[in-house]
N, C-alpha and C. Protein backbone atom coordinates (compact mmCIF):
# COMPACT_ATOMS: atom_id res chain seq x y z
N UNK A 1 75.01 143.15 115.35
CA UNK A 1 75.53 143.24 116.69
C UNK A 1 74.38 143.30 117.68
N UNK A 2 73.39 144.83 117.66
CA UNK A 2 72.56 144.38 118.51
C UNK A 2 71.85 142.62 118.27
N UNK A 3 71.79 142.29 117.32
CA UNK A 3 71.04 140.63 117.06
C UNK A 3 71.71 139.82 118.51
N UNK A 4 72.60 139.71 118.16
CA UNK A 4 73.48 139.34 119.21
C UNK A 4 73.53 139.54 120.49
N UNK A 5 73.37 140.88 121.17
CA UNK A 5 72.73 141.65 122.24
C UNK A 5 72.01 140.72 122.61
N UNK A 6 71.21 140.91 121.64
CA UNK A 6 69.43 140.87 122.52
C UNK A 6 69.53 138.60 122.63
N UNK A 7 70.22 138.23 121.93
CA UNK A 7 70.54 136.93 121.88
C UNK A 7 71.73 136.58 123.41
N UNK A 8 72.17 137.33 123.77
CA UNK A 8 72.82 137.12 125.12
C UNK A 8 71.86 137.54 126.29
N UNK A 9 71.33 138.45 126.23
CA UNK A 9 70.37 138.58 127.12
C UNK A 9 69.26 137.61 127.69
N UNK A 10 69.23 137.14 126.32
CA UNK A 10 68.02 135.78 126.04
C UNK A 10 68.84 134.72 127.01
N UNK A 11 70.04 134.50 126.77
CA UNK A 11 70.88 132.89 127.13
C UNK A 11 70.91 132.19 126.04
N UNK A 12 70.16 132.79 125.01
CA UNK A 12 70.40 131.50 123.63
C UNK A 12 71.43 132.12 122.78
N UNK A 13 72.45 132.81 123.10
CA UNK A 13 73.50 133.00 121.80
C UNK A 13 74.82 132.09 122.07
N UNK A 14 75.47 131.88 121.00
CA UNK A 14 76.27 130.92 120.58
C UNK A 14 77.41 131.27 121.29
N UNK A 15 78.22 131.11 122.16
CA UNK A 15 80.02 131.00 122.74
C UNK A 15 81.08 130.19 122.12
N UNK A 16 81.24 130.83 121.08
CA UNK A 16 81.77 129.84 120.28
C UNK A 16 83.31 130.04 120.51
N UNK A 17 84.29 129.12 120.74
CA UNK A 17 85.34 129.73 121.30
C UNK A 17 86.55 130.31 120.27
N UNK A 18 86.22 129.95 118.62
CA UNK A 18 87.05 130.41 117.83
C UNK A 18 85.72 131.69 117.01
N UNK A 19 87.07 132.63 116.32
CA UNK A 19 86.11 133.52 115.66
C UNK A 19 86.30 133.88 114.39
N UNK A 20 85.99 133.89 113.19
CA UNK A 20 86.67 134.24 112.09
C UNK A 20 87.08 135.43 112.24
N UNK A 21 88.41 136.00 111.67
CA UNK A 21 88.81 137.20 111.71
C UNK A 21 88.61 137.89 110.39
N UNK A 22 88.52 136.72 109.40
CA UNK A 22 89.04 136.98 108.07
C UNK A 22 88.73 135.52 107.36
N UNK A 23 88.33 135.75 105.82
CA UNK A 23 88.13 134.72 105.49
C UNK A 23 89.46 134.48 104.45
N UNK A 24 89.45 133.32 103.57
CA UNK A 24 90.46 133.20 102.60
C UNK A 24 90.92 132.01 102.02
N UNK A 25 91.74 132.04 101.44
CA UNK A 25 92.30 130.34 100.94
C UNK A 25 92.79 129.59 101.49
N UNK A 26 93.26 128.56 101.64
CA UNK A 26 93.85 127.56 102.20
C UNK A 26 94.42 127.04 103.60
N UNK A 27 95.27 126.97 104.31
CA UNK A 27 95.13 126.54 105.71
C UNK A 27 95.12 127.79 106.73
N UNK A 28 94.06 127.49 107.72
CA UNK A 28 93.78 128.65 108.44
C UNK A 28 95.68 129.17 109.04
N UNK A 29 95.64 130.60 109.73
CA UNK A 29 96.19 130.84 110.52
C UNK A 29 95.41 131.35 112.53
N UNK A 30 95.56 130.47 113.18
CA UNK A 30 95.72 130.88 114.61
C UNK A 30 95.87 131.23 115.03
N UNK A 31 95.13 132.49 115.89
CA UNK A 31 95.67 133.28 116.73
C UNK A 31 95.18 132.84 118.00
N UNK A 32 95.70 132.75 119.09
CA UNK A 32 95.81 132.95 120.64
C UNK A 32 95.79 134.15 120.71
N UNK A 33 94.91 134.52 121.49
CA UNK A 33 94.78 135.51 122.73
C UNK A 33 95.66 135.86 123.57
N UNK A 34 95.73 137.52 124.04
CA UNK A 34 97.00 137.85 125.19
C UNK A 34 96.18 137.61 126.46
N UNK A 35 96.91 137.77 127.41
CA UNK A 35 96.12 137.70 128.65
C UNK A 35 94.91 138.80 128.68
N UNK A 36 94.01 138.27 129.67
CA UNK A 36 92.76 139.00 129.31
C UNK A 36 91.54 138.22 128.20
N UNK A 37 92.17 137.73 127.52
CA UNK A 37 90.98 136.31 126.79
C UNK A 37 90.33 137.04 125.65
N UNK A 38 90.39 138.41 125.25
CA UNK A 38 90.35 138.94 124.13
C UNK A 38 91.11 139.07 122.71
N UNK A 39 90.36 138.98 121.55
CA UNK A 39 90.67 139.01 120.42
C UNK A 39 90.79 139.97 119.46
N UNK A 40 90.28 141.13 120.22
CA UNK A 40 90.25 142.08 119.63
C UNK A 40 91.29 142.94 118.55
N UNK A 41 92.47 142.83 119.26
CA UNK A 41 93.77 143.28 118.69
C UNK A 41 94.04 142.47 117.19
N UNK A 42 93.20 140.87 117.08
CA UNK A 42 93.83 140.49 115.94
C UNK A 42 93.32 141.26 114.76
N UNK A 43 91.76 141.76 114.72
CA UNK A 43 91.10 142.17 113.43
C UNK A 43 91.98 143.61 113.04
N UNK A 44 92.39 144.28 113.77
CA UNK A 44 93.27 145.52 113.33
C UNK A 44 94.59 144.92 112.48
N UNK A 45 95.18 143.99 113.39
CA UNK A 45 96.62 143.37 112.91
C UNK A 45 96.27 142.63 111.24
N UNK A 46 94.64 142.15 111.10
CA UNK A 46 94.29 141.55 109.98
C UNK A 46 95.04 142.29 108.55
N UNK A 47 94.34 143.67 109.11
CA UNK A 47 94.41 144.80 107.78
C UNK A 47 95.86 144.39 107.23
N UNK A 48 96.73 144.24 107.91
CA UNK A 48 98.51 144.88 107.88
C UNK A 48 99.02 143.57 107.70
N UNK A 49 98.49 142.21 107.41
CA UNK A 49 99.04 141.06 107.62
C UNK A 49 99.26 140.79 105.48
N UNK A 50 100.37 140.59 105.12
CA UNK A 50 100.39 139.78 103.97
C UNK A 50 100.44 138.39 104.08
N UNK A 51 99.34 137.75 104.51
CA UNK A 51 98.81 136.45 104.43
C UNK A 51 97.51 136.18 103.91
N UNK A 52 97.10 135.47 102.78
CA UNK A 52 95.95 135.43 102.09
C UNK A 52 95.16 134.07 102.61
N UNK A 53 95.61 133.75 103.98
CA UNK A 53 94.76 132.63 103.96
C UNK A 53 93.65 132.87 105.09
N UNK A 54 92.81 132.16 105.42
CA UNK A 54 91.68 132.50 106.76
C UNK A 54 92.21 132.95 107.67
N UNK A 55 92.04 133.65 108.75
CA UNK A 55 92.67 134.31 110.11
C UNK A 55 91.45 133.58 110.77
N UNK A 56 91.68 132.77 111.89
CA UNK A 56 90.78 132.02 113.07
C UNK A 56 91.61 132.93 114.74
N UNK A 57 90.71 133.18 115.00
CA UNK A 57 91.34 133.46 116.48
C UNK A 57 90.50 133.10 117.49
N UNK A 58 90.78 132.57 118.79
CA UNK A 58 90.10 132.38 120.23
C UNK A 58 90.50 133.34 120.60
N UNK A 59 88.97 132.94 121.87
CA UNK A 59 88.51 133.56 122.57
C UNK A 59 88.90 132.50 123.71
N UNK A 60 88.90 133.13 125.00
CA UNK A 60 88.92 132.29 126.31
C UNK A 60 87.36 131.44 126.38
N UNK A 61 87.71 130.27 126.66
CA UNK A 61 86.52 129.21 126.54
C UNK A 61 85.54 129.86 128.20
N UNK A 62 84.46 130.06 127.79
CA UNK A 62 83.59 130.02 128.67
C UNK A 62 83.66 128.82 129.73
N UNK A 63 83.35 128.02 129.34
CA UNK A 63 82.80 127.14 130.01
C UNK A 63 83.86 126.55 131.07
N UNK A 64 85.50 127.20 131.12
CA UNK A 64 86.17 126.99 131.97
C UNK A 64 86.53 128.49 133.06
N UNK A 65 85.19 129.38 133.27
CA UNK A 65 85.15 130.21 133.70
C UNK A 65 85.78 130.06 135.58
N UNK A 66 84.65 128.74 135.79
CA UNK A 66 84.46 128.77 137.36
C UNK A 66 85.67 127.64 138.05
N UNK A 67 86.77 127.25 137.34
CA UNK A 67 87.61 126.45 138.03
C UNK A 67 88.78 126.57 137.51
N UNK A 68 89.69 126.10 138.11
CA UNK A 68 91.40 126.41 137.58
C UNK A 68 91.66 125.27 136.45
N UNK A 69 92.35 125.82 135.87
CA UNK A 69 92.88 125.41 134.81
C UNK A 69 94.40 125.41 134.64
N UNK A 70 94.95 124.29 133.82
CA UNK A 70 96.45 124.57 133.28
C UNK A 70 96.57 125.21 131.99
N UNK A 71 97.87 125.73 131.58
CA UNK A 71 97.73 126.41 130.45
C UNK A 71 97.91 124.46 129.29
N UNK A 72 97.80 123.41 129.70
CA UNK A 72 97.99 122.19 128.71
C UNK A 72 96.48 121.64 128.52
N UNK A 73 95.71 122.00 130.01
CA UNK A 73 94.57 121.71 129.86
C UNK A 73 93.66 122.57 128.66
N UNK A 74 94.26 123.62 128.48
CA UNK A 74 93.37 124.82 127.61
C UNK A 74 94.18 124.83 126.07
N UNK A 75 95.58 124.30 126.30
CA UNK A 75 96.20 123.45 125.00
C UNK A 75 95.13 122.39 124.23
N UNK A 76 95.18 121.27 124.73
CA UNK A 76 94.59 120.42 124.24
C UNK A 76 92.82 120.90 123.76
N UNK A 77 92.74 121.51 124.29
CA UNK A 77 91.08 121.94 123.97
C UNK A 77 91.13 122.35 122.90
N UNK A 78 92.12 123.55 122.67
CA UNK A 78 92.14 124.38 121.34
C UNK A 78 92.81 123.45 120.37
N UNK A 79 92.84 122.11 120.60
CA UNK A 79 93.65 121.16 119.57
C UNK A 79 92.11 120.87 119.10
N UNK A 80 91.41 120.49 120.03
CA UNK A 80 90.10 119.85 119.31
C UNK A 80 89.49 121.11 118.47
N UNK A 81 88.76 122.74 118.98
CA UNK A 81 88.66 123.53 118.04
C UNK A 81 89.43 123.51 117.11
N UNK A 82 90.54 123.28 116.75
CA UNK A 82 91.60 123.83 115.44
C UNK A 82 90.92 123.07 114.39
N UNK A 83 90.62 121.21 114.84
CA UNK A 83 90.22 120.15 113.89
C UNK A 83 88.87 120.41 113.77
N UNK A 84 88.23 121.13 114.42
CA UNK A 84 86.75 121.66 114.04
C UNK A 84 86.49 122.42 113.20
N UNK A 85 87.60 123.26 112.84
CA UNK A 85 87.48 124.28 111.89
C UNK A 85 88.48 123.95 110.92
N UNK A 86 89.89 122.85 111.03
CA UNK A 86 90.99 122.11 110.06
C UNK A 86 91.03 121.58 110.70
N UNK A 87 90.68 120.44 109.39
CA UNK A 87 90.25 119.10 110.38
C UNK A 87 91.67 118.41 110.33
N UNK A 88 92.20 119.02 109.40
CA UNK A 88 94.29 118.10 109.33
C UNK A 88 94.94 119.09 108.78
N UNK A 89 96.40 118.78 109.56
CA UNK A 89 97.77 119.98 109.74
C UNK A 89 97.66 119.95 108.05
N UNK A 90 98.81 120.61 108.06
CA UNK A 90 99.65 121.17 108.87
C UNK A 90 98.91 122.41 109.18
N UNK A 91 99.26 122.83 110.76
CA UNK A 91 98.34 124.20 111.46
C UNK A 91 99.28 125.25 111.63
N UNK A 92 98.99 126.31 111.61
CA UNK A 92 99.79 127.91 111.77
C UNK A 92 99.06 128.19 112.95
N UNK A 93 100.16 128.46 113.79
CA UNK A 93 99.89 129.02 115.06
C UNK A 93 100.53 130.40 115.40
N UNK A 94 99.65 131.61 115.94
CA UNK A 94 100.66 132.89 116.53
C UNK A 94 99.60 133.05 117.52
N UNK A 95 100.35 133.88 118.86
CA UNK A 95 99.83 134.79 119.49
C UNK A 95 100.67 135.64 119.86
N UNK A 96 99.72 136.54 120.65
CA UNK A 96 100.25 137.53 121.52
C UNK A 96 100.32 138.10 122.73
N UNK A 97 101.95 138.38 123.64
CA UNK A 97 102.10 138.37 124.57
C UNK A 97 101.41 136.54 125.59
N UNK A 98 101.19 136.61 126.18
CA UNK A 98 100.14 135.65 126.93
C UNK A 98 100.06 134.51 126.20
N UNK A 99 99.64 134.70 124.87
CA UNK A 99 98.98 134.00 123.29
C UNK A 99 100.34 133.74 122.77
N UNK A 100 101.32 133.83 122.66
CA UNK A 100 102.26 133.16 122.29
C UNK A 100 102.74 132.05 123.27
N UNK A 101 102.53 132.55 124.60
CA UNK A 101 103.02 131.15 125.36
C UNK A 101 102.17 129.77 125.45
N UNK A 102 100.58 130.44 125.60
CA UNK A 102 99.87 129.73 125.13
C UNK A 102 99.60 128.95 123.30
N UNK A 103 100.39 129.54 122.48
CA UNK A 103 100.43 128.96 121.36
C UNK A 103 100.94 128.12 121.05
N UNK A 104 102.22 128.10 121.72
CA UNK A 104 103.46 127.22 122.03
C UNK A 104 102.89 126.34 122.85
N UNK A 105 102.17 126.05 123.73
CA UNK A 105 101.66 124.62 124.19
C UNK A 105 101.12 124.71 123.47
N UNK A 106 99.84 124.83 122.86
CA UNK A 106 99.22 123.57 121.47
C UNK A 106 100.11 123.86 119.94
N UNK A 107 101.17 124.33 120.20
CA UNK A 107 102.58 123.97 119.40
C UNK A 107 102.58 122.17 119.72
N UNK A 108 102.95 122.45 120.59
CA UNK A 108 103.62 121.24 121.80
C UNK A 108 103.08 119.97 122.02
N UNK A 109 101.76 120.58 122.22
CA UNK A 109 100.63 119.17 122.42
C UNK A 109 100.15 118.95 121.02
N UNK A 110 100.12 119.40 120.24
CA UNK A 110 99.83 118.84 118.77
C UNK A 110 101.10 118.08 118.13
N UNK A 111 101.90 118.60 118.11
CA UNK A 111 103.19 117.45 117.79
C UNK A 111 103.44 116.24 118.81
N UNK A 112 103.05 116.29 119.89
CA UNK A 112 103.21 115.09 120.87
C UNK A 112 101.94 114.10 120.44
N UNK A 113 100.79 114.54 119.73
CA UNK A 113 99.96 114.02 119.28
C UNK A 113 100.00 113.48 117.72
N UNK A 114 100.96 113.95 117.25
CA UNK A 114 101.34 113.90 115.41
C UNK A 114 100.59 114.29 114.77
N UNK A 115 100.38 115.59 115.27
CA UNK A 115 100.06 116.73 114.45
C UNK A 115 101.00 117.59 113.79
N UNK A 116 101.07 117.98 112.87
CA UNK A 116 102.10 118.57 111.60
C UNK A 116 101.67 120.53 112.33
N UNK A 117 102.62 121.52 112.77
CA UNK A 117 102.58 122.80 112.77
C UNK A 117 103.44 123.26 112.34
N UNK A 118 103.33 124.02 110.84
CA UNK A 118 103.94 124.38 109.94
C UNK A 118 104.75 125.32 109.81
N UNK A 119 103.75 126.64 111.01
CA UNK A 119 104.48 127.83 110.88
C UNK A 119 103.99 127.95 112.52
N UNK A 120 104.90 129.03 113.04
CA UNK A 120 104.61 129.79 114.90
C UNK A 120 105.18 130.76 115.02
N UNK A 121 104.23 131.55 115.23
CA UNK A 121 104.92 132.74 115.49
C UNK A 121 105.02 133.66 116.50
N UNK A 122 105.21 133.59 117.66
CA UNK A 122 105.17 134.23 119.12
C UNK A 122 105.82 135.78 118.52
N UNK A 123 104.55 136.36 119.37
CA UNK A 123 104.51 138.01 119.18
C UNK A 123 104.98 138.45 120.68
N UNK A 124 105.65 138.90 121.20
CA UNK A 124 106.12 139.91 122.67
C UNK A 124 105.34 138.62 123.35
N UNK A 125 106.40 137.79 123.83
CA UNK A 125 106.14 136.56 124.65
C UNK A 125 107.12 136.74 125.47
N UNK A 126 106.93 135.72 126.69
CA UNK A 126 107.82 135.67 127.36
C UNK A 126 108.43 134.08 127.08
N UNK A 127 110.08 134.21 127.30
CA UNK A 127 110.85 133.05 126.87
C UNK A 127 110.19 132.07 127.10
N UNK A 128 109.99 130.76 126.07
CA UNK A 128 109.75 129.39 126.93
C UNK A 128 110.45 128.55 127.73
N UNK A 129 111.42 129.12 127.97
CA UNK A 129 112.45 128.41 128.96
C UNK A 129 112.50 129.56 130.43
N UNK A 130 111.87 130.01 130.58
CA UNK A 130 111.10 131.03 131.81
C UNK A 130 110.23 130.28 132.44
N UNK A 131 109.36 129.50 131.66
CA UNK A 131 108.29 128.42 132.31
C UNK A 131 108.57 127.29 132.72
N UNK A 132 108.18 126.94 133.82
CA UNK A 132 108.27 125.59 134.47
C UNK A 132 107.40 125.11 133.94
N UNK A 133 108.30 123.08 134.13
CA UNK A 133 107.11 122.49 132.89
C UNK A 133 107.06 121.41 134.32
């Protein structure tokens, strides 16, 4: 951790926008972030999860710090991370609160693309029929 520290301080540490939570067998599972752009909540939820496969979770992408964004524009991004880390579906998607609505668009935009999502699981979301599309 301090490594890391002293590597942000520098400007040379890595922003990588997915994080392993957990390692394991076979097709990752996804987590989205609640509002707020933290991941923190997933490594606790790790312990308590009966799923034996990798846990991947984002982080809010840096590099869309200084301008507005849509929640399809920040869809499609996390389509390209998912194939960076599985490179082909079928993909497991969950988040929470925030992270489920956001999961549900790259639900959305990966099947409009013919991408295979196998499993979704929205945690304390708000309805998707609440959102204007």
């Amino acid at each position: 951790m301090s490594e890391h520290v002293v590597q942000l301080l520098r400007g040379t540490a890595s922003r990588s926008v997915t994080v392993r939570v957990r390692d394991g067998v076979g097709p990752h599972l996804f987590l989205v972030y609640p509002a707020g752009g933290t991941n923190f909540c997933y490594f606790r939820l790790a312990d308590h999860l009966r799923f034996d496969g990798p846990l991947t979770a984002f982080s809010y992408p840096r590099e869309l710090d200084d301008r507005t964004v849509t929640i399809r524009e920040i869809a499609k991004l996390y389509i390209e991370h998912i194939r960076a880390v599985q490179p082909t579906g079928p993909y497991r998607l969950a988040g929470y609160s925030f992270g489920g609505n956001l999961a549900f668009e790259v639900r959305s935009s990966a099947a409009a693309g013919g991408e295979t999502v196998s499993g979704f699981v929205p945690l304390r979301c708000a309805p998707a029929g609440g959102v204007r599309r």
